[in-house]
Protein backbone atom coordinates (compact mmCIF):
# COMPACT_ATOMS: atom_id res chain seq x y z
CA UNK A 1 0.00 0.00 0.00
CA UNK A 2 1.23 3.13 -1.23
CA UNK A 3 1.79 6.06 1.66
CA UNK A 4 1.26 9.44 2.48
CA UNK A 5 2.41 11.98 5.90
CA UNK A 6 0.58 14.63 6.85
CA UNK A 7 2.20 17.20 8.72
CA UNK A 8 -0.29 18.92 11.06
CA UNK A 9 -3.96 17.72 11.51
CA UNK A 10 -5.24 21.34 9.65
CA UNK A 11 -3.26 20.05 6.87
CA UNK A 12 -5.65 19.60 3.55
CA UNK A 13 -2.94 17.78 1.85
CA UNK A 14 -0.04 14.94 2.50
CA UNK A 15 2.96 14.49 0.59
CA UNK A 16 3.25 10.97 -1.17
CA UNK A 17 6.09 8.83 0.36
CA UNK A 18 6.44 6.76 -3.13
CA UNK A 19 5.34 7.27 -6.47
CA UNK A 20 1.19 6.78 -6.72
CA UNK A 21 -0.43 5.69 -9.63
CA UNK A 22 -4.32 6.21 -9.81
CA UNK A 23 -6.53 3.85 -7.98
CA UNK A 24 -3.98 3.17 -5.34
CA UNK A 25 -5.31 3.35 -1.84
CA UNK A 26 -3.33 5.46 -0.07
CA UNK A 27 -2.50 5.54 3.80
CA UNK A 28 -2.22 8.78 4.98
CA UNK A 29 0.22 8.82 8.30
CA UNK A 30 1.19 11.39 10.78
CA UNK A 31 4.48 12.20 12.11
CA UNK A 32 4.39 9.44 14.63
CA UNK A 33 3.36 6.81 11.58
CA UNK A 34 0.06 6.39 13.13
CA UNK A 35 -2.53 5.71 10.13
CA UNK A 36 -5.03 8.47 9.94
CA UNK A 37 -7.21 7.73 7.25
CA UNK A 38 -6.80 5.62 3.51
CA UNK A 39 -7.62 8.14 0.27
CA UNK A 40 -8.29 6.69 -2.87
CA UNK A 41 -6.02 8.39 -5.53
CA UNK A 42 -7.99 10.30 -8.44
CA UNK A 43 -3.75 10.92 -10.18
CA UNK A 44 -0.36 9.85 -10.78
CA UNK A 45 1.70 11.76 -8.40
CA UNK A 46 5.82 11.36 -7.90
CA UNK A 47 7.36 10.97 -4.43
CA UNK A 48 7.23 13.81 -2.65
CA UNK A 49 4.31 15.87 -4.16
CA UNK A 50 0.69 16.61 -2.20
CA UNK A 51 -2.46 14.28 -2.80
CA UNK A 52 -5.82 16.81 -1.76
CA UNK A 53 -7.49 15.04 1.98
CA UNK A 54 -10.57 16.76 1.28
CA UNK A 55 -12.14 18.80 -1.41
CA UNK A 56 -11.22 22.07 -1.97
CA UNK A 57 -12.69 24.52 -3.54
CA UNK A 58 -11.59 26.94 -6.08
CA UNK A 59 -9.96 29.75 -4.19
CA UNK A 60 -10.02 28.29 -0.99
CA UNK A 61 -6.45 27.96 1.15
CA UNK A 62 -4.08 25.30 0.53
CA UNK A 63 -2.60 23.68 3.59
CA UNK A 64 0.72 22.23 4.61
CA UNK A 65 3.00 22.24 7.91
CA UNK A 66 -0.53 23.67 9.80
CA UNK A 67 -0.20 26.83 7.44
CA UNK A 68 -1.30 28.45 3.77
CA UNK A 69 0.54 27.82 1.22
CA UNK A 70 -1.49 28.74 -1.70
CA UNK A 71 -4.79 28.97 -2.85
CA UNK A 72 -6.56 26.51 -4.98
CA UNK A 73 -7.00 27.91 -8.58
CA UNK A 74 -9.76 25.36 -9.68
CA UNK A 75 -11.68 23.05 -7.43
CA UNK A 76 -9.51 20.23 -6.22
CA UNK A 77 -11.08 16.83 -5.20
CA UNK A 78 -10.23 14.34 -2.25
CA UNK A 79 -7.54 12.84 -3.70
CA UNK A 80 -6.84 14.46 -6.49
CA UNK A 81 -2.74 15.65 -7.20
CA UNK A 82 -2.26 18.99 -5.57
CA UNK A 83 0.15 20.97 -7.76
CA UNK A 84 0.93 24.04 -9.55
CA UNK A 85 -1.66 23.46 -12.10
CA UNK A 86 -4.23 23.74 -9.43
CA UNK A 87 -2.91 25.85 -6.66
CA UNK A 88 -1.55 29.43 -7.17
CA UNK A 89 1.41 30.01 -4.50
CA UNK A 90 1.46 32.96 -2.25
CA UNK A 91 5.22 32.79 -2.27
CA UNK A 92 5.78 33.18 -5.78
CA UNK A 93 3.97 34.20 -8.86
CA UNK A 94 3.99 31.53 -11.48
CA UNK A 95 4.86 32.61 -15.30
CA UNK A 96 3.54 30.92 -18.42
CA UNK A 97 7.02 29.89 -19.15
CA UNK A 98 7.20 28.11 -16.04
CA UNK A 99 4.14 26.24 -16.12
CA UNK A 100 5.12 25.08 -19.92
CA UNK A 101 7.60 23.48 -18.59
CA UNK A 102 5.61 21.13 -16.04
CA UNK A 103 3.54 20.33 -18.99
């Protein structure tokens, strides 16, 4: 089963432990690796990026580490990949050129 660890129970997202394909059930984990919940994964997301623990709605804050980090551009479903193609950061604008080259 593939994993997840959230950060801070405010947290909306968790970042993937392994690579996730979709369909895989994932177990979501705290920081003391006790299992919080199982999402079912809507994406393919690479180690390391966010998978969405609830739905989000378009404009509503993105959270990580108990704190915004950016606000959902489009609506984001429970499980969905949480990325720059659906969160806009509040540290950094994003330019066209960088998001062509995510594509």
């Amino acid at each position: 089963m593939k994993k997840a660890l959230t950060m801070d129970p405010r947290d909306n997202v968790a970042t993937a432990l392994a690579g996730i394909e979709p369909g895989d059930d994932v177990e979501v984990l705290s920081t003391t690796r006790e299992v919080l919940r199982h999402v079912h994964a809507n994406d393919a997301l690479p180690l390391g990026h966010k998978i969405a623990l609830a739905d989000i709605a378009a404009g509503d804050d993105v959270v990580k580490y108990g704190a915004k980090i950016g606000r959902a551009s489009r609506q984001i479903r429970l499980g969905d990949y949480v990325h720059i193609h659906n969160v806009t950061s509040d540290r950094m604008p994003l330019t066209e050129n960088m998001l062509h080259h995510t594509r």
